[in-house]
Protein backbone atom coordinates (compact mmCIF):
# COMPACT_ATOMS: atom_id res chain seq x y z
CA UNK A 1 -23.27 126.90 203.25
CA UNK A 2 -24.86 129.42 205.45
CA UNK A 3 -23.43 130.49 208.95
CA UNK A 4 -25.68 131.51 211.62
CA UNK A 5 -24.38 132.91 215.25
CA UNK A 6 -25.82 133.64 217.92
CA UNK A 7 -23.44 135.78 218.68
CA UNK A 8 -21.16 138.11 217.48
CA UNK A 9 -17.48 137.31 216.84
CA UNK A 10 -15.64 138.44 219.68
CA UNK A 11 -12.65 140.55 218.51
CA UNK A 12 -11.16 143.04 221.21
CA UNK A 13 -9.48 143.18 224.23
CA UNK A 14 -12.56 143.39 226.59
CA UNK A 15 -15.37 141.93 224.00
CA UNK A 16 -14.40 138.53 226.32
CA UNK A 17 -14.98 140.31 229.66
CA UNK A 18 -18.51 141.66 228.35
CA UNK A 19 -19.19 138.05 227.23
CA UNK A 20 -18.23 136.39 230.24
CA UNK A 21 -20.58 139.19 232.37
CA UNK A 22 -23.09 138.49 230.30
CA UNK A 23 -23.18 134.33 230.46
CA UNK A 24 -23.12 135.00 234.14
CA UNK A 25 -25.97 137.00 234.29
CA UNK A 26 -27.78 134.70 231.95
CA UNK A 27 -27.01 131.80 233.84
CA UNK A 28 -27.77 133.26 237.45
CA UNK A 29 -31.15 134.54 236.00
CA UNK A 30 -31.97 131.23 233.98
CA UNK A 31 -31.13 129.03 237.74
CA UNK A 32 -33.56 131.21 239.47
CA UNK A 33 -35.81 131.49 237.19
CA UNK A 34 -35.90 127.68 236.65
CA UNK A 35 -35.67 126.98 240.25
CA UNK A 36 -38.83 129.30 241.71
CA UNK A 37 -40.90 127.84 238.70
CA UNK A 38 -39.82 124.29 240.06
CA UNK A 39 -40.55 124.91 243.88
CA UNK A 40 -44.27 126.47 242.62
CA UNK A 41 -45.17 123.60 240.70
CA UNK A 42 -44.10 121.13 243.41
CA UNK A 43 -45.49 122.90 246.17
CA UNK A 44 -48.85 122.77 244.40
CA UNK A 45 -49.07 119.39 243.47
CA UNK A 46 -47.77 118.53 247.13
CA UNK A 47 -49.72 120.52 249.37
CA UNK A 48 -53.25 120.47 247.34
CA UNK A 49 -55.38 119.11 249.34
CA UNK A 50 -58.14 116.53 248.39
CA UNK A 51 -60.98 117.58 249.87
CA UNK A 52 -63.19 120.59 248.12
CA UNK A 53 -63.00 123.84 250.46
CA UNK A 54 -60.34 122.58 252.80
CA UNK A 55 -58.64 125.55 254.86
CA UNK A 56 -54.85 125.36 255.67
CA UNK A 57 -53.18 125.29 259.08
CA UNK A 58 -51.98 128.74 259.89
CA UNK A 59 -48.17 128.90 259.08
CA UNK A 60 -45.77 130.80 261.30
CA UNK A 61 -42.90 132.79 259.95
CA UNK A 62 -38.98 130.83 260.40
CA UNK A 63 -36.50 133.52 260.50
CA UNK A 64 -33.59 131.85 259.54
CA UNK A 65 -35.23 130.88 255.89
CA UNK A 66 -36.13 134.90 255.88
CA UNK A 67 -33.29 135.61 256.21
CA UNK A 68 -31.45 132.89 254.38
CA UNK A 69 -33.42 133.82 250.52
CA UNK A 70 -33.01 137.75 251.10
CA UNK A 71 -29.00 137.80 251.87
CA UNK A 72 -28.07 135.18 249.52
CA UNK A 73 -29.81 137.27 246.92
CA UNK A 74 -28.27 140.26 247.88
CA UNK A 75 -24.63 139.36 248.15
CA UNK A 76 -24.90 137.97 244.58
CA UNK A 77 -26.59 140.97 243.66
CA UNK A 78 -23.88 143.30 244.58
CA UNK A 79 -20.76 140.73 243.81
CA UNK A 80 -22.46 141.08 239.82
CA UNK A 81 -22.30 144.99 240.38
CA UNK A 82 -18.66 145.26 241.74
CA UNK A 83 -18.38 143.22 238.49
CA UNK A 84 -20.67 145.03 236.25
CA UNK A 85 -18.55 148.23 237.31
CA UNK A 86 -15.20 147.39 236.97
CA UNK A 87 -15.71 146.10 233.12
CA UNK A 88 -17.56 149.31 232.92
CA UNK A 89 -14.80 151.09 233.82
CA UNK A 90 -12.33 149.39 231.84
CA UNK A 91 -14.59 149.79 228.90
CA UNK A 92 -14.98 153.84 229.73
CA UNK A 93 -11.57 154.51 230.82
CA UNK A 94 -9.20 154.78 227.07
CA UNK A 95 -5.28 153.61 227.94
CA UNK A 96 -3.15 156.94 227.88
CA UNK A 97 -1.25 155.63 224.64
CA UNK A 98 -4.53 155.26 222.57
CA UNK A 99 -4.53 156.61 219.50
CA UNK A 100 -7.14 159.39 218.61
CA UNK A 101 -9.50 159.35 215.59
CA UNK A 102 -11.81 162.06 215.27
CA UNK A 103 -15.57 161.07 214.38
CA UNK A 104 -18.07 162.92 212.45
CA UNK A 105 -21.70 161.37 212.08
CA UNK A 106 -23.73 162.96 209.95
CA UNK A 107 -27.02 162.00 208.32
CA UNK A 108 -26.40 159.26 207.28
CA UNK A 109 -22.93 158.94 207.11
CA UNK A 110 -19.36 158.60 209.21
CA UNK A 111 -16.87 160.80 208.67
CA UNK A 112 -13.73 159.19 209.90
CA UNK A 113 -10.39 161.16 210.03
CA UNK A 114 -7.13 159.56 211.25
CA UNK A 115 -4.81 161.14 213.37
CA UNK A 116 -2.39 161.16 210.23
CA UNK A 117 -4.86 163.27 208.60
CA UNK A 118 -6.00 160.42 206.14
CA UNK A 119 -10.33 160.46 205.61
CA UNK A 120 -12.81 157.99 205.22
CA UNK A 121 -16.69 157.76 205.08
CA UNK A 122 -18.39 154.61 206.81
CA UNK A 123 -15.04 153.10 206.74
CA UNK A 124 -12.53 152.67 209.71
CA UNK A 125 -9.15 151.59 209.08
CA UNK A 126 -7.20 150.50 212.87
CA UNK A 127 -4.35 148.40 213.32
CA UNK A 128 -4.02 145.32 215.34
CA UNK A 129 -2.91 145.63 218.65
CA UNK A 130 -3.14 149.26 219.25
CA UNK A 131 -5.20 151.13 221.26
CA UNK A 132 -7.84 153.44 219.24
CA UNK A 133 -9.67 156.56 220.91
CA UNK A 134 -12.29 157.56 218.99
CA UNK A 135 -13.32 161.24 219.75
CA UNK A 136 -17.02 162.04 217.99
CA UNK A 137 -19.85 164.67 217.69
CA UNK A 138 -22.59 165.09 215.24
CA UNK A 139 -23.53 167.44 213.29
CA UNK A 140 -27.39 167.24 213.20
CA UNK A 141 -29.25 164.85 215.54
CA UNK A 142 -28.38 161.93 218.27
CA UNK A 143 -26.21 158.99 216.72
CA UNK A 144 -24.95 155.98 217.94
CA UNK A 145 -21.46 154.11 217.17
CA UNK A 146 -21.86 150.88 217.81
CA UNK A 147 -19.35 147.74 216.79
CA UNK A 148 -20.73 144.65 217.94
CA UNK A 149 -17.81 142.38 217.35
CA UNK A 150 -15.80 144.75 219.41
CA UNK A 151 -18.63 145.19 222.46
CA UNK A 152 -18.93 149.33 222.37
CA UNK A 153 -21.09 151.27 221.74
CA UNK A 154 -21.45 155.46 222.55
CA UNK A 155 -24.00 157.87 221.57
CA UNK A 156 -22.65 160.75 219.50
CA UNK A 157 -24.12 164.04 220.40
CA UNK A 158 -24.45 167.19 218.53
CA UNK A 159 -22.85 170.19 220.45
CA UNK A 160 -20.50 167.79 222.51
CA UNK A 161 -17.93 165.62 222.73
CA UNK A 162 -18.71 161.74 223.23
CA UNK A 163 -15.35 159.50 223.47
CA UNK A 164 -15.31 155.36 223.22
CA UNK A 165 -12.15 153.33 222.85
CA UNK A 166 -11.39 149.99 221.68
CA UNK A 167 -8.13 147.65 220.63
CA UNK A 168 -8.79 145.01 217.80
CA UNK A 169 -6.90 141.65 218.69
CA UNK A 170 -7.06 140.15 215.81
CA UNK A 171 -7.73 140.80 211.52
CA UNK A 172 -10.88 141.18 210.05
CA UNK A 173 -13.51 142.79 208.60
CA UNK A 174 -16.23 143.94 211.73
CA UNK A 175 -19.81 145.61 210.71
CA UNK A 176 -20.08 149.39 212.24
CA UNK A 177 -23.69 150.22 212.60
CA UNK A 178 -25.95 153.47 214.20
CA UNK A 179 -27.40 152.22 217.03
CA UNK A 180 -29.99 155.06 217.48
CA UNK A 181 -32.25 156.03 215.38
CA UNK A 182 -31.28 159.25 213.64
CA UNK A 183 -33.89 159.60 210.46
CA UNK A 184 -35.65 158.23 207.37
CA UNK A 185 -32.97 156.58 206.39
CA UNK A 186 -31.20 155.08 209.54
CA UNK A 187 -31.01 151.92 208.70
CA UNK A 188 -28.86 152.48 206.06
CA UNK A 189 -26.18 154.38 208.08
CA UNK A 190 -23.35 151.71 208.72
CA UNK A 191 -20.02 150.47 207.60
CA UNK A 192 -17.58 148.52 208.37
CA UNK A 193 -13.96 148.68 210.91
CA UNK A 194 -11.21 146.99 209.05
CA UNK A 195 -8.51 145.69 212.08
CA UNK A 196 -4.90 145.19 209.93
CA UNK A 197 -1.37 143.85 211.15
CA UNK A 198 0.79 146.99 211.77
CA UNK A 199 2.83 146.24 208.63
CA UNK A 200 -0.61 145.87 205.95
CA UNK A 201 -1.63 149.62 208.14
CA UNK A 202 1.26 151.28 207.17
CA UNK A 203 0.92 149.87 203.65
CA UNK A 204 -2.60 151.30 203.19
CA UNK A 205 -1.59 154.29 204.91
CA UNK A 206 0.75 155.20 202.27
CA UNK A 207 -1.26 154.12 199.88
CA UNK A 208 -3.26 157.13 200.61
CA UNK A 209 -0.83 159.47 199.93
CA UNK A 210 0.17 162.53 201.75
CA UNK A 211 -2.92 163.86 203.92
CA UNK A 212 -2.35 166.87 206.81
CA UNK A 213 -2.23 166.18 210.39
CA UNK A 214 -5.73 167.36 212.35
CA UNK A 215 -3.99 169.48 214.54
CA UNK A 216 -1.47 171.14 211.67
CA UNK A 217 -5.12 171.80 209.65
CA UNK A 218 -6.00 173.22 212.84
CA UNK A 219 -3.18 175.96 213.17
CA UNK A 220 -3.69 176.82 209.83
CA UNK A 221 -7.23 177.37 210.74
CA UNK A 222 -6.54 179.28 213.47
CA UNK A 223 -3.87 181.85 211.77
CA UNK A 224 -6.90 182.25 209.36
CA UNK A 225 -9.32 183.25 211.69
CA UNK A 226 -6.99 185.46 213.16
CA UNK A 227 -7.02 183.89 216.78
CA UNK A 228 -3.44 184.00 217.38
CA UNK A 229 -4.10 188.27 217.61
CA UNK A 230 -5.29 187.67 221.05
CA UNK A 231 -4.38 183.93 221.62
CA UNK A 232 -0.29 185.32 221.02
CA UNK A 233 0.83 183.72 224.62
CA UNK A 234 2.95 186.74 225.68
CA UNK A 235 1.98 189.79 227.66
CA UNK A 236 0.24 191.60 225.29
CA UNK A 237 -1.90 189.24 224.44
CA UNK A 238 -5.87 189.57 225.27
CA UNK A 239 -6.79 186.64 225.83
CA UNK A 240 -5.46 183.80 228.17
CA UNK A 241 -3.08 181.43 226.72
CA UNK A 242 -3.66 178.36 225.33
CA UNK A 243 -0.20 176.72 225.48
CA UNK A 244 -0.52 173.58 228.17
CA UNK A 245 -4.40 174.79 228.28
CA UNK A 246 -5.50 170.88 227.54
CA UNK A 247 -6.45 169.29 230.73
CA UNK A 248 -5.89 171.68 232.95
CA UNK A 249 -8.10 173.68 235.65
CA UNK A 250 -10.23 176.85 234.39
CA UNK A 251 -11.03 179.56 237.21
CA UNK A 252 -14.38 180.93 235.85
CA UNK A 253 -15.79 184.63 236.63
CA UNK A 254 -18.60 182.52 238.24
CA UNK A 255 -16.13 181.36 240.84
CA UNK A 256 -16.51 177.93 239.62
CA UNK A 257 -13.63 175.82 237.75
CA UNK A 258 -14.06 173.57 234.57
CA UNK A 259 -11.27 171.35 233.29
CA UNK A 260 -10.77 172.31 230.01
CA UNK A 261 -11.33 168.80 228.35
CA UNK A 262 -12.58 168.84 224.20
CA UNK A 263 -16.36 169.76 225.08
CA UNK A 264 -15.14 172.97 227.09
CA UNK A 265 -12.86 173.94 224.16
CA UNK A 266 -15.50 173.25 221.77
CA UNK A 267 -17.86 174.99 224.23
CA UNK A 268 -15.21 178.34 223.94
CA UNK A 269 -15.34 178.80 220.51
CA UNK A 270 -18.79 178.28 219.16
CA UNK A 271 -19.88 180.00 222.17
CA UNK A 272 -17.30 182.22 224.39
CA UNK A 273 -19.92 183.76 227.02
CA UNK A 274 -20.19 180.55 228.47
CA UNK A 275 -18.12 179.77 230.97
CA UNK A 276 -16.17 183.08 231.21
CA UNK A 277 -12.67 182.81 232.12
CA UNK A 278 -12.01 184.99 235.16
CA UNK A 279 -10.01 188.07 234.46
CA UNK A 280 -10.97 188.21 230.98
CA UNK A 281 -13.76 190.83 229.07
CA UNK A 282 -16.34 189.15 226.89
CA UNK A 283 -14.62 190.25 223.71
CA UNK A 284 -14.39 186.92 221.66
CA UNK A 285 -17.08 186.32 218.95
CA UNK A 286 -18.81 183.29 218.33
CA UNK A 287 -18.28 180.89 215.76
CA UNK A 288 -21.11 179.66 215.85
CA UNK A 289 -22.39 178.61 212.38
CA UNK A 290 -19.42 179.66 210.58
CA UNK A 291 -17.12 176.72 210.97
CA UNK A 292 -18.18 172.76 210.94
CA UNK A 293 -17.77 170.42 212.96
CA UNK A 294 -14.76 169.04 210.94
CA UNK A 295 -13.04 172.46 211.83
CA UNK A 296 -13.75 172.90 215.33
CA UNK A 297 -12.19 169.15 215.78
CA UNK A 298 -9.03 170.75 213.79
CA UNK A 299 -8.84 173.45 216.07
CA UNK A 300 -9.53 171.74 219.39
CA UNK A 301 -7.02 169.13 218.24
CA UNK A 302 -4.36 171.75 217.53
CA UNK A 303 -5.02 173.61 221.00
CA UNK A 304 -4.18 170.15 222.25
CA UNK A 305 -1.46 169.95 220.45
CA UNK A 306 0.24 172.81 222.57
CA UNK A 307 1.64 171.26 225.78
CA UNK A 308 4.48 173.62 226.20
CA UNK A 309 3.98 175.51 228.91
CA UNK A 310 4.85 179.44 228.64
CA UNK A 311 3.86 182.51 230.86
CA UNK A 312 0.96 181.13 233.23
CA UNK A 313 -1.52 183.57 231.73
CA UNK A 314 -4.39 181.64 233.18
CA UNK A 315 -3.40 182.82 236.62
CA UNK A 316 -1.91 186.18 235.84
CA UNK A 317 -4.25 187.75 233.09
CA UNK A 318 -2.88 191.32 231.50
CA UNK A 319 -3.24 194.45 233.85
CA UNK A 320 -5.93 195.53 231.41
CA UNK A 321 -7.61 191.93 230.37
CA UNK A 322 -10.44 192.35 227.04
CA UNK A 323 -10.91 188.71 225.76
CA UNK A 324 -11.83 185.26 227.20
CA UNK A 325 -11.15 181.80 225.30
């Protein structure tokens, strides 16, 4: 027998709030809209007048109705924003235990990697009950990751960092889709988010076998490219340190100051003249081109990864400073 919905099936934690936001604006629009056509059809029929070329009595403003249908308006007006914007920030604001995926969209495909290391394409693995911070880019053009059953949906950009977050509440197999078109063949970029108990996660995790962390792929990665010669974190080093970088303030040469969140890291490597970090000689290359976007998401998670604090380096550069990040 075949099922149709109207809707989606709602299946995380704010998927209800969106839902109820939305019924309410529905409603409120549907009453109004029902109610003006109502008053114009009964103010027609009441007030036509038999007689052919018949002028009306002037009419003479009432203040208090004036007044009356442009606050009521208003107030619900901006009650439905205070709404609006606090599911908007609950929706944009990931829980400081989420769990991060990185995301890769590429035409037309998703490149998923899990924080364990483990890959998939158009396929998302997440358990039940946890929440999941999914960190993307793109390597080619404008894409869109979009879960209806779940209620979120972010652009992914290439040359940034886009971030949504979500926590499944209950098994099930949800369709993922690109919400923007991206190309010839957009409409077959898709797939599908698997939620799982804890336990059946685990299972399929091992099931995967061994797989290497992002951020261990990333120091490997960066001993390769040689960026621990001036990245060393001790005096000699030539650039500033990166231990404890994540999150904090930047002072720029410009005077300004950036918080170095993923895009700015990203920003650093592929293209070091930037934002130049104050103190510091433009002596970095660019990566630009030489590593993808699977790479730089190793090495910015990695330079997360450091949160141990050594020699403040950012605000006491080398007597004789010659890189920048």
């Amino acid at each position: 027998m075949l099922e149709v919905s109207l809707f989606p099936e709602s299946a995380s934690s704010f998927s209800g709030e969106v839902d109820l936001l939305f019924f309410a604006w529905t409603g409120i629009s549907i009453f109004f809209s029902l109610l003006i056509t109502g008053l114009i059809l009964y103010f027609f029929v009441r007030f036509k007048s038999p007689y052919k070329g018949a002028t009306g009595t002037p009419e003479h403003a009432s203040w208090p109705l004036e007044v009356t249908w442009s606050v009521i308006p208003l107030l619900i007006a901006l009650a439905m924003f205070a709404w609006g914007t606090k599911v908007f920030f609950r929706i944009a604001r990931p829980p400081a235990d989420a769990v991060e995926y990185f995301v890769t969209a590429k035409q037309w495909m998703w490149k998923i990697q899990h924080p364990t290391g483990n890959r998939e394409i158009n396929a998302l693995h997440v358990p039940v009950g946890v929440p999941i911070k999914l960190t993307m880019t793109s390597e080619d053009v404008i894409h869109s990751f979009f879960v209806p059953a779940f209620r979120t949906k972010m652009d992914v950009l290439p040359g940034r960092y886009t971030s949504l977050w979500f926590t499944a509440t209950k098994p099930g197999k949800f369709h993922l889709f690109c919400a923007e078109y991206c190309g010839s063949e957009h409409s077959l970029m898709g797939g599908w988010v698997y939620a799982m108990e804890p336990a059946e996660y685990e299972g399929w995790l091992a099931g995967r076998g061994p797989a290497q962390r992002p951020a261990e792929s990333g120091q490997k990665l960066f001993a390769e490219l040689a960026c621990d010669t001036c990245h060393r974190g001790d005096q000699s080093q030539r650039g500033p340190g990166l231990e404890g970088l994540f999150g904090r303030e930047v002072q720029l040469a410009s005077g300004r100051t950036v918080i170095a969140d993923e895009t700015y890291l990203r920003e650093s490597i592929v293209s070091p003249g930037t934002k130049m970090v104050a103190g510091y000689a433009p002596l970095m290359p660019t990566y630009q081109g030489q590593l993808n976007e699977e790479q730089l998401n190793q090495l910015v998670a990695y330079i997360k990864s450091l949160t141990t604090t050594t020699a403040d380096t950012q605000d006491h550069p080398p007597t004789e400073p010659e890189s920048e990040p």
